[in-house]
N, C-alpha and C. Protein backbone atom coordinates (compact mmCIF):
# COMPACT_ATOMS: atom_id res chain seq x y z
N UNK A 1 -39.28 9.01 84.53
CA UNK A 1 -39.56 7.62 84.16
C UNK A 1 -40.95 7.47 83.56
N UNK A 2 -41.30 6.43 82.82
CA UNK A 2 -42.44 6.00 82.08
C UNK A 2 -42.78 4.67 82.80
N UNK A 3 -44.22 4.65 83.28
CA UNK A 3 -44.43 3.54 83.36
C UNK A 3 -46.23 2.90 83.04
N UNK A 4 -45.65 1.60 82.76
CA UNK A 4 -47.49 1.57 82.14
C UNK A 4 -47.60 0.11 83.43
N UNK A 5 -48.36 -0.58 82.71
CA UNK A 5 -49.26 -1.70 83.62
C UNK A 5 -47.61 -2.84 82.95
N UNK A 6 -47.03 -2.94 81.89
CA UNK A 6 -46.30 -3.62 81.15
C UNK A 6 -44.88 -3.46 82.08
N UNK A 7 -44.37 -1.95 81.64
CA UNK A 7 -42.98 -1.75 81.71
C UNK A 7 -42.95 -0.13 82.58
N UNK A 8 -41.50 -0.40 82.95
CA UNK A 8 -40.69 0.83 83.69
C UNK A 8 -40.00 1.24 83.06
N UNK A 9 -39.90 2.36 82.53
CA UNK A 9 -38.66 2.83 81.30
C UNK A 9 -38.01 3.80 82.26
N UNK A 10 -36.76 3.32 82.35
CA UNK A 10 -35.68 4.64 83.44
C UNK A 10 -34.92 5.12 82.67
N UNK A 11 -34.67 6.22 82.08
CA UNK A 11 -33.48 6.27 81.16
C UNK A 11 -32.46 6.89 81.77
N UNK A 12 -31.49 6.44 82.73
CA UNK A 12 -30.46 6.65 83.11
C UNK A 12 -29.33 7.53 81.84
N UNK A 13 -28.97 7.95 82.51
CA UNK A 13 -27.63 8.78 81.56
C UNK A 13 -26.34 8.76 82.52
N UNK A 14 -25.19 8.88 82.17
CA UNK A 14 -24.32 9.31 83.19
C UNK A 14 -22.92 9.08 82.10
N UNK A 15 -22.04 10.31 82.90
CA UNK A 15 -20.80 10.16 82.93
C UNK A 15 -20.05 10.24 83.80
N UNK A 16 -18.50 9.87 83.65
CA UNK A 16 -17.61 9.95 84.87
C UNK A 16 -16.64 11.15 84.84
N UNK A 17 -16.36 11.40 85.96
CA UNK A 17 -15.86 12.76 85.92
C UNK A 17 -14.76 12.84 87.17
N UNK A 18 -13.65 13.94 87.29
CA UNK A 18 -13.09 13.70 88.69
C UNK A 18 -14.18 14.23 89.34
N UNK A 19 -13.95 14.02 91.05
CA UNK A 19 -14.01 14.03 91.97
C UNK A 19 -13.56 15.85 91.93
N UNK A 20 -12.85 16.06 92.14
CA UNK A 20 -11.81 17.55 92.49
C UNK A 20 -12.48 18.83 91.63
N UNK A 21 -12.83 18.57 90.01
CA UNK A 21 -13.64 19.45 89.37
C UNK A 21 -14.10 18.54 88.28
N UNK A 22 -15.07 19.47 87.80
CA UNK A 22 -15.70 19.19 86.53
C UNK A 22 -15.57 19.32 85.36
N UNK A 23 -14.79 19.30 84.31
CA UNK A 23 -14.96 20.09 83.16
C UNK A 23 -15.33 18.88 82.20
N UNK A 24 -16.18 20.03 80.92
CA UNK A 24 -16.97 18.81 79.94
C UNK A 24 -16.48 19.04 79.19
N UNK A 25 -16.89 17.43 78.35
CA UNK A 25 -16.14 16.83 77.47
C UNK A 25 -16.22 17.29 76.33
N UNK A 26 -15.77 16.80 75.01
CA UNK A 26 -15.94 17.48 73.66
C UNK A 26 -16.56 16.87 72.99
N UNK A 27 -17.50 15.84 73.13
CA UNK A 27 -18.44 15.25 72.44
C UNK A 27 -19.31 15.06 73.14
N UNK A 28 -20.13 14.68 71.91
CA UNK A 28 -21.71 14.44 72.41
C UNK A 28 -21.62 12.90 73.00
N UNK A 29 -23.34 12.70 73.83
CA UNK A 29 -23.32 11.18 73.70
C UNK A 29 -24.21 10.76 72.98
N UNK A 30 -24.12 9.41 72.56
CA UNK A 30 -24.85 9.17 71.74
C UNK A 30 -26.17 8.76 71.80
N UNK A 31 -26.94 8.94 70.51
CA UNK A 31 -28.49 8.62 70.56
C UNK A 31 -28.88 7.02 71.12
N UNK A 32 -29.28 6.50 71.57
CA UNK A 32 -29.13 4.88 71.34
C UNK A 32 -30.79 4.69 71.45
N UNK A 33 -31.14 3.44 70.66
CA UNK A 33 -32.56 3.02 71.05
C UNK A 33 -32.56 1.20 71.34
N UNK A 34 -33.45 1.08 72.05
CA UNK A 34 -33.54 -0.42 72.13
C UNK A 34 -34.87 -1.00 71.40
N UNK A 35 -34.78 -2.51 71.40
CA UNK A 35 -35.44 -3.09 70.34
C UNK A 35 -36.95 -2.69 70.68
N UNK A 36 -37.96 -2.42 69.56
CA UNK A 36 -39.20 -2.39 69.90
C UNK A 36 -40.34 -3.25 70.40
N UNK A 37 -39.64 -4.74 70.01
CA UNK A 37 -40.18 -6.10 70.61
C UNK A 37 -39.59 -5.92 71.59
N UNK A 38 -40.44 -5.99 73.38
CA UNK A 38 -39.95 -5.58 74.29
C UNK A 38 -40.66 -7.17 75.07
N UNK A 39 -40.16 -8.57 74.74
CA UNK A 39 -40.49 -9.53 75.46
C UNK A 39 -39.00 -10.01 76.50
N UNK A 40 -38.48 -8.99 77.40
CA UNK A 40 -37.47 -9.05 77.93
C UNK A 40 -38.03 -8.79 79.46
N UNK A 41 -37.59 -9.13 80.52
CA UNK A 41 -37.85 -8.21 81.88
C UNK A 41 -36.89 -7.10 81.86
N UNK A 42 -35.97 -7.11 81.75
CA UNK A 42 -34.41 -5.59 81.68
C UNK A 42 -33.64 -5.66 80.34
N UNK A 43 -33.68 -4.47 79.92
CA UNK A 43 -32.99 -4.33 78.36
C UNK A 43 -31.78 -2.83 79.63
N UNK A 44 -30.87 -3.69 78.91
CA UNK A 44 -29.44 -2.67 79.75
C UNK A 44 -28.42 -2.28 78.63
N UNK A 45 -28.69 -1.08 77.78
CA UNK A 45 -27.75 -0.65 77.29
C UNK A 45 -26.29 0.28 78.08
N UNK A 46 -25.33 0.15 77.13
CA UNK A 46 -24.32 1.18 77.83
C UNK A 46 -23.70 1.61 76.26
N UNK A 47 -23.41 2.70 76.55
CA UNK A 47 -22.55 3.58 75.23
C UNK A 47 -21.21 3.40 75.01
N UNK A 48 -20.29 3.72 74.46
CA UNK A 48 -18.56 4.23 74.69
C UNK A 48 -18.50 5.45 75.48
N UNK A 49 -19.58 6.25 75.50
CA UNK A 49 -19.63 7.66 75.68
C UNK A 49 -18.91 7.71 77.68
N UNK A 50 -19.18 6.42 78.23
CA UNK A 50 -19.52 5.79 79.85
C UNK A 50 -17.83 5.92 79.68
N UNK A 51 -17.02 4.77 78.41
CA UNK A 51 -15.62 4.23 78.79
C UNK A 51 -15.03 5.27 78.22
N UNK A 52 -15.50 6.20 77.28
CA UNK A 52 -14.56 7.32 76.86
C UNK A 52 -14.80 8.60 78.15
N UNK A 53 -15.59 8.90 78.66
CA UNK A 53 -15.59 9.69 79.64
C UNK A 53 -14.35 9.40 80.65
N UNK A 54 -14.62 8.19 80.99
CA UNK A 54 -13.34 7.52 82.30
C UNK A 54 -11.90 7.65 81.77
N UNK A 55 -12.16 7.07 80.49
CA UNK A 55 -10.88 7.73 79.96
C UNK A 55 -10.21 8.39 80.04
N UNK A 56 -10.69 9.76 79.81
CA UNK A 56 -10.25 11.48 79.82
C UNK A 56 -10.03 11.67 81.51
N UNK A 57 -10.98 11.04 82.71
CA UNK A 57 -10.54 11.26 84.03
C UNK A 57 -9.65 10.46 84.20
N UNK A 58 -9.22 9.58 83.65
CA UNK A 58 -7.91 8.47 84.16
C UNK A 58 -6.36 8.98 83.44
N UNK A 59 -7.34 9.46 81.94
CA UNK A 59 -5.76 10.00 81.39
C UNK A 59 -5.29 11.17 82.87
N UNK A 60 -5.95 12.22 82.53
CA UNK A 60 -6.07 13.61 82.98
C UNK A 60 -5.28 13.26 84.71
N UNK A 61 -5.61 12.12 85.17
CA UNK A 61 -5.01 12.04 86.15
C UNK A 61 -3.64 11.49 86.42
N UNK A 62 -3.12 10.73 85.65
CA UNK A 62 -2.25 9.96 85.44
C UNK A 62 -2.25 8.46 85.62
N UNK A 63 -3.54 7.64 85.93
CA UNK A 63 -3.14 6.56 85.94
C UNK A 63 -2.95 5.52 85.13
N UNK A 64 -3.43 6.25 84.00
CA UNK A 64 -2.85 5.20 82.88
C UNK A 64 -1.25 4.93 82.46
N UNK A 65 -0.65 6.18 83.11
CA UNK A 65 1.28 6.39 82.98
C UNK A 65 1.45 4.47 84.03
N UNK A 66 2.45 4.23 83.77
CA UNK A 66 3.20 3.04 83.91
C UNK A 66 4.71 2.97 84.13
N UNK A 67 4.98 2.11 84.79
CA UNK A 67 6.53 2.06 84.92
C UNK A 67 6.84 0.29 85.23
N UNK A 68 7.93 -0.24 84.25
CA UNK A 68 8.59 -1.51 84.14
C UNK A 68 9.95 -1.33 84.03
N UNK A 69 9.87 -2.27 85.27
CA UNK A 69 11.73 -2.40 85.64
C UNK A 69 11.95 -4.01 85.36
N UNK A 70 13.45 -4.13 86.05
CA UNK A 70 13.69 -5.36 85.63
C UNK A 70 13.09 -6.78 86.43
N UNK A 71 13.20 -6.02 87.87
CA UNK A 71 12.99 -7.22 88.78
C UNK A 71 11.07 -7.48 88.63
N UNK A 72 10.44 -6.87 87.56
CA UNK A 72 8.80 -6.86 87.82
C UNK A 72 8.91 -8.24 86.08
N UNK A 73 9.89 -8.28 85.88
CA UNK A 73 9.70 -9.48 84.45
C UNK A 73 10.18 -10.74 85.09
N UNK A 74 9.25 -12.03 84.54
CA UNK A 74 9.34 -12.87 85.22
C UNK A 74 10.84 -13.76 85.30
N UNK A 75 11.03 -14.20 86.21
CA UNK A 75 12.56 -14.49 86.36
C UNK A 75 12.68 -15.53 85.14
N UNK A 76 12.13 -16.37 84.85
CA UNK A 76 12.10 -17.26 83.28
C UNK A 76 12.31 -16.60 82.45
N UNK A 77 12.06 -15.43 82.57
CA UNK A 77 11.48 -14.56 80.99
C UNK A 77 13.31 -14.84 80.40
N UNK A 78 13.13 -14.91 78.40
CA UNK A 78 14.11 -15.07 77.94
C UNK A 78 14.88 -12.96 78.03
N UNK A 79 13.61 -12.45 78.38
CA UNK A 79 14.01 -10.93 77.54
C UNK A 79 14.06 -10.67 79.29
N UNK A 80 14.92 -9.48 79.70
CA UNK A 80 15.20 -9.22 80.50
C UNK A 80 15.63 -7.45 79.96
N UNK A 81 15.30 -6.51 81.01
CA UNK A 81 15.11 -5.35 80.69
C UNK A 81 16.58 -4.94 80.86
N UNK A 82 17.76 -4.91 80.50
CA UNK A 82 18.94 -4.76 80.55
C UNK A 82 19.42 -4.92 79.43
N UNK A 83 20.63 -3.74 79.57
CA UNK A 83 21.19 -3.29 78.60
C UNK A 83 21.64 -4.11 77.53
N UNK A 84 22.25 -5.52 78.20
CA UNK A 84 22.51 -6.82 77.26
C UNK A 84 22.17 -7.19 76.80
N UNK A 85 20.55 -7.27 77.05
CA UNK A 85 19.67 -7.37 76.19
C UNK A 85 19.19 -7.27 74.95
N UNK A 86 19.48 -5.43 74.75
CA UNK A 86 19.27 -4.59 73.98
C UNK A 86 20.14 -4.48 73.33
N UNK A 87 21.21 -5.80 73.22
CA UNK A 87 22.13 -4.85 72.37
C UNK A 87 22.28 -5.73 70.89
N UNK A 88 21.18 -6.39 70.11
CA UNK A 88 20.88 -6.54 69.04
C UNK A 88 19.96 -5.45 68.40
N UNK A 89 19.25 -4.56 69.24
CA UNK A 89 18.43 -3.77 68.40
C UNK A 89 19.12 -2.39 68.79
N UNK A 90 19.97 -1.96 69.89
CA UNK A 90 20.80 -0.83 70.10
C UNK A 90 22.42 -0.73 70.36
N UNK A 91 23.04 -1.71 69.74
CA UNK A 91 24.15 -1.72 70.42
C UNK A 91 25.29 -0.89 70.61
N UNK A 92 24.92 0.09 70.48
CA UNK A 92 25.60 1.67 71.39
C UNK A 92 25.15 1.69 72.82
N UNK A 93 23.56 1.27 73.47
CA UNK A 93 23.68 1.66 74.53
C UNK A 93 24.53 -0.03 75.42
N UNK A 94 24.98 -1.00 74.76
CA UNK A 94 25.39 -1.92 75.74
C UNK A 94 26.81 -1.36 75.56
N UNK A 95 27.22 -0.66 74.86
CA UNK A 95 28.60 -0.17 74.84
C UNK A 95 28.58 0.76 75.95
N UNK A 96 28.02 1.59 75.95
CA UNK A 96 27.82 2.86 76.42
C UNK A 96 27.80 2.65 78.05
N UNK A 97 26.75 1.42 78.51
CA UNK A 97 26.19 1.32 79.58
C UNK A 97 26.36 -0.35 79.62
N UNK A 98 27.43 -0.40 79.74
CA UNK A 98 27.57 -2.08 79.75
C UNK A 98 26.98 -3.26 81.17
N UNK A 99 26.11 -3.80 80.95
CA UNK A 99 24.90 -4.82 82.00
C UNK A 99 24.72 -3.70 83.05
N UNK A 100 23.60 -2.82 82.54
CA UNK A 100 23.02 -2.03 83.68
C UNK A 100 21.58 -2.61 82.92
N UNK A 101 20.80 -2.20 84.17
CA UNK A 101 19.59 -1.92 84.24
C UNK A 101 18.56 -0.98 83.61
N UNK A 102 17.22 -1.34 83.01
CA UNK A 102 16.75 -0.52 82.37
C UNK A 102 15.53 0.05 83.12
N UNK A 103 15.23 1.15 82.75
CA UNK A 103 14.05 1.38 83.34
C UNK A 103 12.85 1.88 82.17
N UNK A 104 11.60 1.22 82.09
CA UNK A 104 10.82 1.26 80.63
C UNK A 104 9.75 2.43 81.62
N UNK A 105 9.17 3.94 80.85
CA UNK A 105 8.31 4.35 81.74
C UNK A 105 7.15 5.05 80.38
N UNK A 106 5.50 4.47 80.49
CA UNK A 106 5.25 4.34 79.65
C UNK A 106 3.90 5.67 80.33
N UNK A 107 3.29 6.64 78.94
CA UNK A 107 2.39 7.47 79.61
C UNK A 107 1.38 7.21 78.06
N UNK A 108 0.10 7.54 78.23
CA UNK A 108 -0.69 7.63 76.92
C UNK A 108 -0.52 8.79 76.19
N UNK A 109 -0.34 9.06 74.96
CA UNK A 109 -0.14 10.70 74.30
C UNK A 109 -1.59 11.49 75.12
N UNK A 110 -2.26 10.74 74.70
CA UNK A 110 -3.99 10.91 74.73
C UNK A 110 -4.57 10.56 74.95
N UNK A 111 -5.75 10.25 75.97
CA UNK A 111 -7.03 9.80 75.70
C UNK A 111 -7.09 8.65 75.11
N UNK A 112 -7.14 7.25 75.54
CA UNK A 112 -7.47 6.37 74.84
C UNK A 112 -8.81 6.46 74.03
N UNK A 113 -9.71 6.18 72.78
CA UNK A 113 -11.41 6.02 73.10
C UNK A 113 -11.09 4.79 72.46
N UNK A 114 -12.61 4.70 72.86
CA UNK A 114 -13.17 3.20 72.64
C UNK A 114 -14.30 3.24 71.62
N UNK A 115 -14.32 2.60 70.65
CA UNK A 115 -15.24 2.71 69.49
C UNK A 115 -16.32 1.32 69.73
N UNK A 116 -17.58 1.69 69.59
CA UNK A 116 -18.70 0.82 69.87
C UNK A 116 -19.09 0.50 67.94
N UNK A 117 -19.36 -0.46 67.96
CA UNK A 117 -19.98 -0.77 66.32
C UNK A 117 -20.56 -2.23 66.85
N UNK A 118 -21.90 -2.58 65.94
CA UNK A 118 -22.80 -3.81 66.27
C UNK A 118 -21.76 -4.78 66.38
N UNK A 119 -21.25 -5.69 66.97
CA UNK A 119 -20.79 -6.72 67.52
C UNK A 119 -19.27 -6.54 67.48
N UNK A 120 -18.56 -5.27 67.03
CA UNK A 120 -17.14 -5.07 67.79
C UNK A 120 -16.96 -3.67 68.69
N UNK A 121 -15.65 -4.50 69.46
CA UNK A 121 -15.63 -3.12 69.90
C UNK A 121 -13.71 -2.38 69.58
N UNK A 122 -13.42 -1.16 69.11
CA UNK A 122 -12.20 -0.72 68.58
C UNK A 122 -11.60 0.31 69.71
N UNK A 123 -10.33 -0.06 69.67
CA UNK A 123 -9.23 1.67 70.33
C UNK A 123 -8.54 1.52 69.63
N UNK A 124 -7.62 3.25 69.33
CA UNK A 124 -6.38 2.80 68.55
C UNK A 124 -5.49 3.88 69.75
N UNK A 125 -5.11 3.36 70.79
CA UNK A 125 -4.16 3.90 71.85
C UNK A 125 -3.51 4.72 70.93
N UNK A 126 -2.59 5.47 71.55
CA UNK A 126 -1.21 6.26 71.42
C UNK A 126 -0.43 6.35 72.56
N UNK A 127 0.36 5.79 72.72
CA UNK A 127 1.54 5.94 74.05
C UNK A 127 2.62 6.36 73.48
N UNK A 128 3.49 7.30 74.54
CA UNK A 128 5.21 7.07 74.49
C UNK A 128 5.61 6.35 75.12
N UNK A 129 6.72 5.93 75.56
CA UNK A 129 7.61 5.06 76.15
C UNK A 129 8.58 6.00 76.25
N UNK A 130 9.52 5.93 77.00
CA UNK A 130 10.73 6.27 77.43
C UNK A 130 11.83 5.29 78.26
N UNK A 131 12.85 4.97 77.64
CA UNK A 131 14.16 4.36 78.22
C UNK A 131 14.96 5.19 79.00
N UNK A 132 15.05 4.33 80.07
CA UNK A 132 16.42 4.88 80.82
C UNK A 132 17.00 3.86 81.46
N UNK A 133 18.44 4.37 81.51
CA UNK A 133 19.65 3.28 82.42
C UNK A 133 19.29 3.75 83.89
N UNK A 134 19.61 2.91 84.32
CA UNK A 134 19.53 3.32 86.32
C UNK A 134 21.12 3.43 86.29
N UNK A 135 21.93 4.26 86.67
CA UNK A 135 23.05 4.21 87.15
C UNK A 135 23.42 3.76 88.01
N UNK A 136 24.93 3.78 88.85
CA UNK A 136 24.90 3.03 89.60
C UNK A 136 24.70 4.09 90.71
N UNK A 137 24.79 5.33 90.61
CA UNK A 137 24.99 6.73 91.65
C UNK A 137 22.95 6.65 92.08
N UNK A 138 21.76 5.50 91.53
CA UNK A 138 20.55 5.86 91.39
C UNK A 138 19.90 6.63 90.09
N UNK A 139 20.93 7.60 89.91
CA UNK A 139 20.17 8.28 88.86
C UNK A 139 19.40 7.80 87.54
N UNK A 140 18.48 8.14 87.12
CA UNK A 140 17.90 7.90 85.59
C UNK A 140 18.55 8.41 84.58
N UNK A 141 19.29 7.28 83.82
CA UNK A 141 19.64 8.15 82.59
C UNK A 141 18.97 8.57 80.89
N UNK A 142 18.14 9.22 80.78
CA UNK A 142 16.83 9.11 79.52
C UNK A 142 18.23 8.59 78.59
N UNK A 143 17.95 7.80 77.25
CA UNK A 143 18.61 7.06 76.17
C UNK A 143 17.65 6.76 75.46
N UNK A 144 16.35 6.66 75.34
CA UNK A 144 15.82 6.59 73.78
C UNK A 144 14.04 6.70 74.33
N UNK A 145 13.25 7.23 73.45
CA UNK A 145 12.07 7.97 73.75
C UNK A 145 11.15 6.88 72.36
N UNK A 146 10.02 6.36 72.37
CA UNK A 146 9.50 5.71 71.62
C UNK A 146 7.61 6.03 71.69
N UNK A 147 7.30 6.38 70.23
CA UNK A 147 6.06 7.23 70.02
C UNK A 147 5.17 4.83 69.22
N UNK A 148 4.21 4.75 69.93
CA UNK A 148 3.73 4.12 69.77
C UNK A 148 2.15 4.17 69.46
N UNK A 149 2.07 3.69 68.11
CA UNK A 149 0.35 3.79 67.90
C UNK A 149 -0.12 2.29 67.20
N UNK A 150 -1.28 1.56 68.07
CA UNK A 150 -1.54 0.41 67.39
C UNK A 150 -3.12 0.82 67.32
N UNK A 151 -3.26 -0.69 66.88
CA UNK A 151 -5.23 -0.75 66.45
C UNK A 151 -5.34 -1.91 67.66
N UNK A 152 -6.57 -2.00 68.19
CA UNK A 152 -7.00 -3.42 68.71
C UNK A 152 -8.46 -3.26 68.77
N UNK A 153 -8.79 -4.60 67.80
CA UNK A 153 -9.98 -4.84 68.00
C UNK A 153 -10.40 -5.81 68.09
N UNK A 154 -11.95 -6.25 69.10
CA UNK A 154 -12.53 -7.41 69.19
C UNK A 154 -14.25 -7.71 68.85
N UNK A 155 -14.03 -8.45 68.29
CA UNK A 155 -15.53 -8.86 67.89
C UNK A 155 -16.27 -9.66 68.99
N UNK A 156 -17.61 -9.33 69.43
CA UNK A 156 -18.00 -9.99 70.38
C UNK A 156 -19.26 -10.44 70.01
N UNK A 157 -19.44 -12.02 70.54
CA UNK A 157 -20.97 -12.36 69.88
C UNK A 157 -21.43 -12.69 70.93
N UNK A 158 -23.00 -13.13 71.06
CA UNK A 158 -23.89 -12.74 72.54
C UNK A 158 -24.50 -14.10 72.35
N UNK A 159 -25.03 -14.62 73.00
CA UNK A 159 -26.23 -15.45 72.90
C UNK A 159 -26.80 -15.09 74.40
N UNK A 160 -27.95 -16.13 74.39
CA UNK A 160 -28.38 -16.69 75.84
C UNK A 160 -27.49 -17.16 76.92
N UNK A 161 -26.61 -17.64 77.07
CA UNK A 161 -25.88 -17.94 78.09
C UNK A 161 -24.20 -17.28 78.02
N UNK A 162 -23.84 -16.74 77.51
CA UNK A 162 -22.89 -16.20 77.73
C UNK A 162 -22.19 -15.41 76.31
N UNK A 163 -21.21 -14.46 76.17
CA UNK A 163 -20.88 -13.81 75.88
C UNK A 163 -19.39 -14.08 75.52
N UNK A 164 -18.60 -14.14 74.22
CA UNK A 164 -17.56 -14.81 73.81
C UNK A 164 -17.43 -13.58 73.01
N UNK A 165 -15.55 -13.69 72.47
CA UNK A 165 -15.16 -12.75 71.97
C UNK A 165 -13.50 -12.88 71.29
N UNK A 166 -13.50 -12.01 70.53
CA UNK A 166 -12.43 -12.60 69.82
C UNK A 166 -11.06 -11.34 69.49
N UNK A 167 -10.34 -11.43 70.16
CA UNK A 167 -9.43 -10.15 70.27
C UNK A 167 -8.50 -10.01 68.96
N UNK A 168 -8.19 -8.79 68.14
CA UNK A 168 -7.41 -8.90 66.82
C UNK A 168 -6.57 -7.25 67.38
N UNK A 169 -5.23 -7.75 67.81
CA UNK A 169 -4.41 -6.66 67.40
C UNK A 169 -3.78 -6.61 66.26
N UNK A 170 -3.77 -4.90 66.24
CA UNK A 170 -3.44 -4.61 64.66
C UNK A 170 -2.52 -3.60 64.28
């Protein structure tokens, strides 16, 4: 640490990592500097380098994988995870599997990251998805596999009292 009669300079660093082992990442982190007019009491930067680290331990572990059934959509909902449903955009499987149940089970290809730029912030996910019927014996039956890649980004502006933001999927 640096310190004068003025200021305390701590320059913290850190990433996240499992618990169980260590292994490092494939990028660097980044350089960052803060403003040279220093009429602040705490200047608190943070990188992507913090949310892309957690990333890689959350992929790597599985908790970003997901699973949606029927009884978890709200009972209003017009869309309902069943086969009847589906059968304007598949209608082989309402033939096939007439008013069963679906089961949606969703994992990331990769690593989400998170892109930092002066007042936005970007991911462009990659997930699969996978469909299956629940039979009536319990079993899962796999019926259609879906490779998904979007953009989402939000612009965020700062002032003195609070922090607003503006979400654009893409």
């Amino acid at each position: 640490p640096r310190a004068t009669a003025q200021m305390l300079d701590v320059m913290f660093k850190g990433e996240i990592f499992s618990r169980d082992h260590y292994s490092p990442v494939t990028f660097l982190a980044p350089v960052m500097s803060l403003p040279e007019q220093q009429d602040r009491m705490v200047y608190f930067a943070v990188s992507d380098y913090v949310f892309n680290t957690a990333s890689l331990v959350y992929h790597e572990s599985g908790y970003l994988n997901f699973s949606i059934t029927d009884d978890m959509v709200p009972q209003g909902s017009n869309i309902r995870l069943t086969t009847k449903s589906f059968r304007p955009f598949v209608p082989r499987l309402a033939r096939l599997y007439p008013n069963m149940n679906l089961e949606l089970q969703g994992a990331m290809a990769s690593a989400p990251s998170l892109n930092f730029s002066p007042g936005n912030l970007s991911s462009t996910p990659l997930m699969e998805i996978e469909g299956f019927v629940l039979l009536p014996s319990s079993v899962k039956e796999p019926v259609f596999r879906l490779g998904v890649a979007t953009n989402v980004s939000a612009m965020l502006t700062f002032n003195t009292s609070r922090i607003t933001g503006f979400l654009k999927p893409g």
